[in-house]
C-alpha atoms as a PDB file:
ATOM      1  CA  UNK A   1     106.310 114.464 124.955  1.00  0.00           C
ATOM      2  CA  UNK A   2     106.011 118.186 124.909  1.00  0.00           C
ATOM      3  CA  UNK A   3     109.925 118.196 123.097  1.00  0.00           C
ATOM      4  CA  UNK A   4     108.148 116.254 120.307  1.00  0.00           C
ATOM      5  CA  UNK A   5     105.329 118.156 120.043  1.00  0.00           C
ATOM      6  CA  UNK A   6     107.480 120.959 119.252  1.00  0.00           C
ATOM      7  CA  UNK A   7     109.537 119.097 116.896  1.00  0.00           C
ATOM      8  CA  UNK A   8     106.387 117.889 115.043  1.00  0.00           C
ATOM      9  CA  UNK A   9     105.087 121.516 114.595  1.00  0.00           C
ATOM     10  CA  UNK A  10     108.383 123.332 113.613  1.00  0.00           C
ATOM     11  CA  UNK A  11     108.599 120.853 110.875  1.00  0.00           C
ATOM     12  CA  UNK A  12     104.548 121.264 109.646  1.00  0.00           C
ATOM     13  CA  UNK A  13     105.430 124.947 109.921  1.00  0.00           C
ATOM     14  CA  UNK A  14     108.923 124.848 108.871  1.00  0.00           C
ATOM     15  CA  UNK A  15     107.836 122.847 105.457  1.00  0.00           C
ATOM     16  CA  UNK A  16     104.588 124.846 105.001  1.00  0.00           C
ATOM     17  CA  UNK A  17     106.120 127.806 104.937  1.00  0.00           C
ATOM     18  CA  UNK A  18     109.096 126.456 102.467  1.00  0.00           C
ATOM     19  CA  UNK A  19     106.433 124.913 100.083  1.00  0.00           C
ATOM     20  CA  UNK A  20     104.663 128.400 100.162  1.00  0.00           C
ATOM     21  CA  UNK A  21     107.901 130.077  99.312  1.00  0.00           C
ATOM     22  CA  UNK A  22     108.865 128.446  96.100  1.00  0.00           C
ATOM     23  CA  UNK A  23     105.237 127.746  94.606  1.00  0.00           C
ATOM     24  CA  UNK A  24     105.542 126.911  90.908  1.00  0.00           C
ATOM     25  CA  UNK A  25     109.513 126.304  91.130  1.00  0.00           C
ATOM     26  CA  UNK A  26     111.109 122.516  91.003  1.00  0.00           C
ATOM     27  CA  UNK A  27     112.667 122.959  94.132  1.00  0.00           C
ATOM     28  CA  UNK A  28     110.251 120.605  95.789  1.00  0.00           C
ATOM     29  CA  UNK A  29     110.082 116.697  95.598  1.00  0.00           C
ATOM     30  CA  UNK A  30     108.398 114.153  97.492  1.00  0.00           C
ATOM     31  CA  UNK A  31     109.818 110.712  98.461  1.00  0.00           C
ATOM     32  CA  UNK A  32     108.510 107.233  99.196  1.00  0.00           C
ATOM     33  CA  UNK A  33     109.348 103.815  99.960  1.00  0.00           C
ATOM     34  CA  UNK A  34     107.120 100.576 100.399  1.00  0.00           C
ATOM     35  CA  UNK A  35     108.498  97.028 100.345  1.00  0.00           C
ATOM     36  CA  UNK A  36     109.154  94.045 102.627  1.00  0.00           C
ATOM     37  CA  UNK A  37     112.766  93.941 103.472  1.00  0.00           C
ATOM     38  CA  UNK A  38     114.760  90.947 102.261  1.00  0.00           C
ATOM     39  CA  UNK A  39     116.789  88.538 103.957  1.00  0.00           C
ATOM     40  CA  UNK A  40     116.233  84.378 104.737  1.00  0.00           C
ATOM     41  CA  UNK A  41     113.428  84.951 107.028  1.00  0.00           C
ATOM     42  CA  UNK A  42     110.932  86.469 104.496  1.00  0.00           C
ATOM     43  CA  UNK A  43     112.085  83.441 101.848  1.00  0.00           C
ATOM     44  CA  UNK A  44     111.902  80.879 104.469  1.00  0.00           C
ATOM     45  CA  UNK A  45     108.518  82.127 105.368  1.00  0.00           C
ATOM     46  CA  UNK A  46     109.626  82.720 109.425  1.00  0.00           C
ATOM     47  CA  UNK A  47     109.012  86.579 108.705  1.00  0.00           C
ATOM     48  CA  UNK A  48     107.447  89.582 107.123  1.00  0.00           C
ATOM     49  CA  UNK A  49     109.376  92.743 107.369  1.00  0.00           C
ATOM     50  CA  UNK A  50     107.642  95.756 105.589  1.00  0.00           C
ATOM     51  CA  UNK A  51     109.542  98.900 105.691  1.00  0.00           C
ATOM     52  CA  UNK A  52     107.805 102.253 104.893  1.00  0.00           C
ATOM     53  CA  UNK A  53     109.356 105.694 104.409  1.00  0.00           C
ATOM     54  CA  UNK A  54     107.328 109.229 103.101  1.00  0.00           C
ATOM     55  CA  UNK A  55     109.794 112.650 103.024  1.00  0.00           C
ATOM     56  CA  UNK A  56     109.389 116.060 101.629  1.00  0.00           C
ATOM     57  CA  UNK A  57     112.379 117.835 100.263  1.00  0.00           C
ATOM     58  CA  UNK A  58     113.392 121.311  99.708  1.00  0.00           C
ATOM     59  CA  UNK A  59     115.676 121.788  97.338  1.00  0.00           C
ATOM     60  CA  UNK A  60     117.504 125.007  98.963  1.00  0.00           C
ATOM     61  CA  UNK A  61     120.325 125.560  96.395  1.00  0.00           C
ATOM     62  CA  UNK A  62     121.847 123.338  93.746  1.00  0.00           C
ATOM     63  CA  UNK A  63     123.789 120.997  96.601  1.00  0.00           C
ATOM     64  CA  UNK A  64     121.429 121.619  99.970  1.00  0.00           C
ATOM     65  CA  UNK A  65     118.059 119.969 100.146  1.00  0.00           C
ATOM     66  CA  UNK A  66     116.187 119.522 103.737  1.00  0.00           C
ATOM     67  CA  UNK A  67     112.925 118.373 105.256  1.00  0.00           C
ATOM     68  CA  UNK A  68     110.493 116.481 107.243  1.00  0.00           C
ATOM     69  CA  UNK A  69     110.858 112.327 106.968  1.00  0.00           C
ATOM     70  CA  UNK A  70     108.311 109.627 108.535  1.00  0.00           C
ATOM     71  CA  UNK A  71     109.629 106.125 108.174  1.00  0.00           C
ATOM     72  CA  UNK A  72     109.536 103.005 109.788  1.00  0.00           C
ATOM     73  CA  UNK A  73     109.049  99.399 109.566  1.00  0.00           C
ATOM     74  CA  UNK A  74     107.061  96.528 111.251  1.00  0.00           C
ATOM     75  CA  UNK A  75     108.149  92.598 112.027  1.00  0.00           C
ATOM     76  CA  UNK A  76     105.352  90.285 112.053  1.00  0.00           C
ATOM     77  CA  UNK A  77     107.140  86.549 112.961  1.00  0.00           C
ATOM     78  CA  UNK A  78     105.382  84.550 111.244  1.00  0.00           C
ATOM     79  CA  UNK A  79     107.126  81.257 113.155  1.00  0.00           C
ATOM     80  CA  UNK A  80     104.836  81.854 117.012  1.00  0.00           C
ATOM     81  CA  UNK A  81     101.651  81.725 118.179  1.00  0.00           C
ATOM     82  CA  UNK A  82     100.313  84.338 118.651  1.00  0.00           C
ATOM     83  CA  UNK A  83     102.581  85.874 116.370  1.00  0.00           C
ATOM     84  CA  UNK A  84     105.379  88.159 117.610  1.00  0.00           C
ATOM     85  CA  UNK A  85     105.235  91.836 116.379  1.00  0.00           C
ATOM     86  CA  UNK A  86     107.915  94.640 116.527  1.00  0.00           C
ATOM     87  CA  UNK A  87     107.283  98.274 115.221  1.00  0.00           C
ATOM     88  CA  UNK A  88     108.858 101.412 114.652  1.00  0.00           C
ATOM     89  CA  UNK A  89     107.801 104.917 113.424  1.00  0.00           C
ATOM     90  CA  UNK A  90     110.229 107.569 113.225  1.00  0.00           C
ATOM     91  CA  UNK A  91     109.466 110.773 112.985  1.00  0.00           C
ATOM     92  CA  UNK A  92     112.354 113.373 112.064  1.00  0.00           C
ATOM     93  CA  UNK A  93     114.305 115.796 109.542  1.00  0.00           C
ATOM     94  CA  UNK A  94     117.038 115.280 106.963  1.00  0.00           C
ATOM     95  CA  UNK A  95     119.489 117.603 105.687  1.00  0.00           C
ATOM     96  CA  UNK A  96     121.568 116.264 102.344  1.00  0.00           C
ATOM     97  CA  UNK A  97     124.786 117.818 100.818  1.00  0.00           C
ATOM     98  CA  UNK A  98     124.614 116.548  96.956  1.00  0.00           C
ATOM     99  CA  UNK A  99     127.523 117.324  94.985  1.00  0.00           C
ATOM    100  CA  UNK A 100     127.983 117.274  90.764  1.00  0.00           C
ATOM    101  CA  UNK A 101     124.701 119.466  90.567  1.00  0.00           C
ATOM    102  CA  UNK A 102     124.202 119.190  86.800  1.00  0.00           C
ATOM    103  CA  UNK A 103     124.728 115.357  86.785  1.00  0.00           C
ATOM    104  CA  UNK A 104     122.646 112.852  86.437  1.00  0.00           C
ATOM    105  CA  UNK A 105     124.323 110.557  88.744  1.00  0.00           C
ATOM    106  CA  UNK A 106     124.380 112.467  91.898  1.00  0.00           C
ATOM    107  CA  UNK A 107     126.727 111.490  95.277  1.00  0.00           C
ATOM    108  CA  UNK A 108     125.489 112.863  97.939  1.00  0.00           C
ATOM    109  CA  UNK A 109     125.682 112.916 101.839  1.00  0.00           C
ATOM    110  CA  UNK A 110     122.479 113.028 104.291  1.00  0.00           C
ATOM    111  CA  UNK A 111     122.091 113.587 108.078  1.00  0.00           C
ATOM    112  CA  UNK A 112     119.016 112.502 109.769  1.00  0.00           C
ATOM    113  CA  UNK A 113     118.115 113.385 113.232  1.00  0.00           C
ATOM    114  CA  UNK A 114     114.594 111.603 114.473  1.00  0.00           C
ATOM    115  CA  UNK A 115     112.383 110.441 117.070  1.00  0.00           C
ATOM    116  CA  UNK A 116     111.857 107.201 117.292  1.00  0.00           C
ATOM    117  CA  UNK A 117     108.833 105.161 118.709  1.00  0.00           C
ATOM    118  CA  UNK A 118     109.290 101.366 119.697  1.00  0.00           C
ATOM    119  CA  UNK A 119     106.722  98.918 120.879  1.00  0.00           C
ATOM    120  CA  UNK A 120     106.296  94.790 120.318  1.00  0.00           C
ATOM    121  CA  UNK A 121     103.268  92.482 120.938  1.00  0.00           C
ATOM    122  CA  UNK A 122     103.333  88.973 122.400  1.00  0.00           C
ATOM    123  CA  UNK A 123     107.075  89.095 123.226  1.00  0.00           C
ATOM    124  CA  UNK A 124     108.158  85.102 122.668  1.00  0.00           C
ATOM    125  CA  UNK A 125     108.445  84.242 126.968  1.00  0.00           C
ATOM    126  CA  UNK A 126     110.367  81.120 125.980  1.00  0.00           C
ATOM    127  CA  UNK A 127     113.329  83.008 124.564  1.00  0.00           C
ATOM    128  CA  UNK A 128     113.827  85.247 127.099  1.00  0.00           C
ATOM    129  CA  UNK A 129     114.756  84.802 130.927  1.00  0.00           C
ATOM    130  CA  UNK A 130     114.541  88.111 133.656  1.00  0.00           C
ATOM    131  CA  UNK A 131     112.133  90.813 133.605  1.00  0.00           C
ATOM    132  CA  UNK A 132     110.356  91.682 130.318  1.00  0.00           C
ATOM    133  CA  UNK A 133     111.458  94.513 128.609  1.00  0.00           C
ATOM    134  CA  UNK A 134     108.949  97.373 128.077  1.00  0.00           C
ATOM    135  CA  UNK A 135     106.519  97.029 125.567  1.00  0.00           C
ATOM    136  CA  UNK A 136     106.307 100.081 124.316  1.00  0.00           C
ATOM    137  CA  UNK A 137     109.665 102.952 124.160  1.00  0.00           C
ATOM    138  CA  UNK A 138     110.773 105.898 122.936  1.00  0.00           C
ATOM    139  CA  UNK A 139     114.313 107.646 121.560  1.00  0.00           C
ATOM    140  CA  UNK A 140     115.544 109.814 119.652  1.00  0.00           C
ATOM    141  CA  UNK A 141     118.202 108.434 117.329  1.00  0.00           C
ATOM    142  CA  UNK A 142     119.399 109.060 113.879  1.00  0.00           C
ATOM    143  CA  UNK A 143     121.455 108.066 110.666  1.00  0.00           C
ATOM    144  CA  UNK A 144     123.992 109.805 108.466  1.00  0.00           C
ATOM    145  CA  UNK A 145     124.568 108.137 105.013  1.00  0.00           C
ATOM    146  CA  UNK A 146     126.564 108.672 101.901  1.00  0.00           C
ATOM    147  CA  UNK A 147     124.660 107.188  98.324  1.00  0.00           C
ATOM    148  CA  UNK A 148     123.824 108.615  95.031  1.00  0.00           C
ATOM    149  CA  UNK A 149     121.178 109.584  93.198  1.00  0.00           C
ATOM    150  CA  UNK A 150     120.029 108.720  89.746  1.00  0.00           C
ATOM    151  CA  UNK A 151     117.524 110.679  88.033  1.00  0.00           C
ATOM    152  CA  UNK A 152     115.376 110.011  84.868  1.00  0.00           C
ATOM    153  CA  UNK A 153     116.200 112.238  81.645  1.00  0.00           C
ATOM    154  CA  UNK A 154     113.196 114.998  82.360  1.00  0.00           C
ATOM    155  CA  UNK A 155     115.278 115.028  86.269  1.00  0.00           C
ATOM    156  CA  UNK A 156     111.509 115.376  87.205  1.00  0.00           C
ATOM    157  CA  UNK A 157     111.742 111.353  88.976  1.00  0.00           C
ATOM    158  CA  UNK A 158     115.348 110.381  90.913  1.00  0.00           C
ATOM    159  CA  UNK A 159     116.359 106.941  92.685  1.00  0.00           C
ATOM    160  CA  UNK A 160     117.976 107.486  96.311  1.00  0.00           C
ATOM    161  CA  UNK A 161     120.605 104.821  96.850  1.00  0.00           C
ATOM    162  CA  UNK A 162     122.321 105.185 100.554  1.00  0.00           C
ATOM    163  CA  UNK A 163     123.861 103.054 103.168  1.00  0.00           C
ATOM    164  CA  UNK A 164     122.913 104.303 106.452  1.00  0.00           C
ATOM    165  CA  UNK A 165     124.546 104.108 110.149  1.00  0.00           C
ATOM    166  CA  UNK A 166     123.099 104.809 113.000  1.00  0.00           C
ATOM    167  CA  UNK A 167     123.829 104.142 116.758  1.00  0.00           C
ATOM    168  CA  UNK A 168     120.625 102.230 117.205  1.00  0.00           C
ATOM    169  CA  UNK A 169     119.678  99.268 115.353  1.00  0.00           C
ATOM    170  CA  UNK A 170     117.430  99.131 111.885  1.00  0.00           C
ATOM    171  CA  UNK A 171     115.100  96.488 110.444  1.00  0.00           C
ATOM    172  CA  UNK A 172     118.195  94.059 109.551  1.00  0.00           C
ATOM    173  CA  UNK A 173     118.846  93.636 113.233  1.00  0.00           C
ATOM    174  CA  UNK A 174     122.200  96.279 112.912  1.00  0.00           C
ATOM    175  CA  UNK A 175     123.420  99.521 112.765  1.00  0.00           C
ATOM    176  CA  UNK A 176     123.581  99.795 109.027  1.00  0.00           C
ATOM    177  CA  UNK A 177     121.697  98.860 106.247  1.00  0.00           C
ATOM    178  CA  UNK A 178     121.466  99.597 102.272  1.00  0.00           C
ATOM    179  CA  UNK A 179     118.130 101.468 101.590  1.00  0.00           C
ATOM    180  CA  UNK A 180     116.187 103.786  98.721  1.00  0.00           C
ATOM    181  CA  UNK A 181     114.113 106.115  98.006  1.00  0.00           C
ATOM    182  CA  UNK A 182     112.305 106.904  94.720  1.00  0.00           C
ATOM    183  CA  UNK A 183     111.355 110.562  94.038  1.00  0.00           C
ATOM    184  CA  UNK A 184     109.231 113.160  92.468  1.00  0.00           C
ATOM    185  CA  UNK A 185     109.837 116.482  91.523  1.00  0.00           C
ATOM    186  CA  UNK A 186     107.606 118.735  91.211  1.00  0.00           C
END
């Protein structure tokens, strides 16, 4: 706990001090993403999966950009009663290497080192035999991802398109998935 209370403050003080730096520059942006994630289950009506991600980015130079993320998801199974819930909120950095600087179509290549915490409520007992696993965890994890970005003609909004992998498992149920961010420069 105390390791991620120091995380959580280098980065408030690590991006505070960044944003004060470069006041009235574009080197700043701020990214989001809200949406249920898509597979059979949400079409079949068995699940709900929203996924939620919030980042700040620096824009260092033309081809490094860094920052604080928070991101996340929660599965509400829609198919037991009471219904089965699974969360995660991670709470980390990113680093990105973006090459073709004066393009509009941007490839890039992010590392993301975060903390991760797990919990679930009303674990289905019928599907599962032994002990119970713990219903609330913590890890620290992390992704690295190749994609491209595609910004607007003022290059004041972009469109993040990655695949990630990871060594611990996302929404989908594996250790890669296609995601996106939409951003805003400012």
């Amino acid at each position: 706990m105390k390791l991620l209370t120091k995380m959580i403050l280098c980065l408030v003080f690590a991006g505070g001090s960044l944003f004060l730096s470069a006041q009235g520059s574009t080197r700043h942006s701020i990214g989001f993403q809200v949406n249920p994630y898509i597979d059979d289950l949400l079409f079949t009506n068995t699940s709900v999966k929203p996924v939620y991600a919030f980042r700040y980015t620096y824009n260092v130079n033309d081809h490094l950009s860094l920052g604080p993320e928070f991101s996340g998801y929660h599965i509400i199974m829609l198919n037991s009663d009471p219904n089965f819930t699974i969360s995660n909120f991670n709470i980390g950095a990113f680093a990105r290497y973006s090459f073709l600087p004066e393009s509009r179509i941007k490839p890039f290549f992010e590392v993301s080192p975060y903390y991760t915490f797990h919990s679930y409520k009303n674990f289905p007992e019928t599907n599962y035999y032994g002990t119970l696993p713990p219903d609330k965890t913590s890890y620290f994890s992390g992704y690295i991802a190749p994609g491209i970005t595609l910004f607007n003609k003022s290059r004041n909004v972009s469109l993040d398109l990655m695949y990630k992998f990871s060594n611990k498992q996302f929404v989908n149920g594996s250790k890669s998935v296609f995601s996106y961010r939409l951003n805003i420069r400012f």
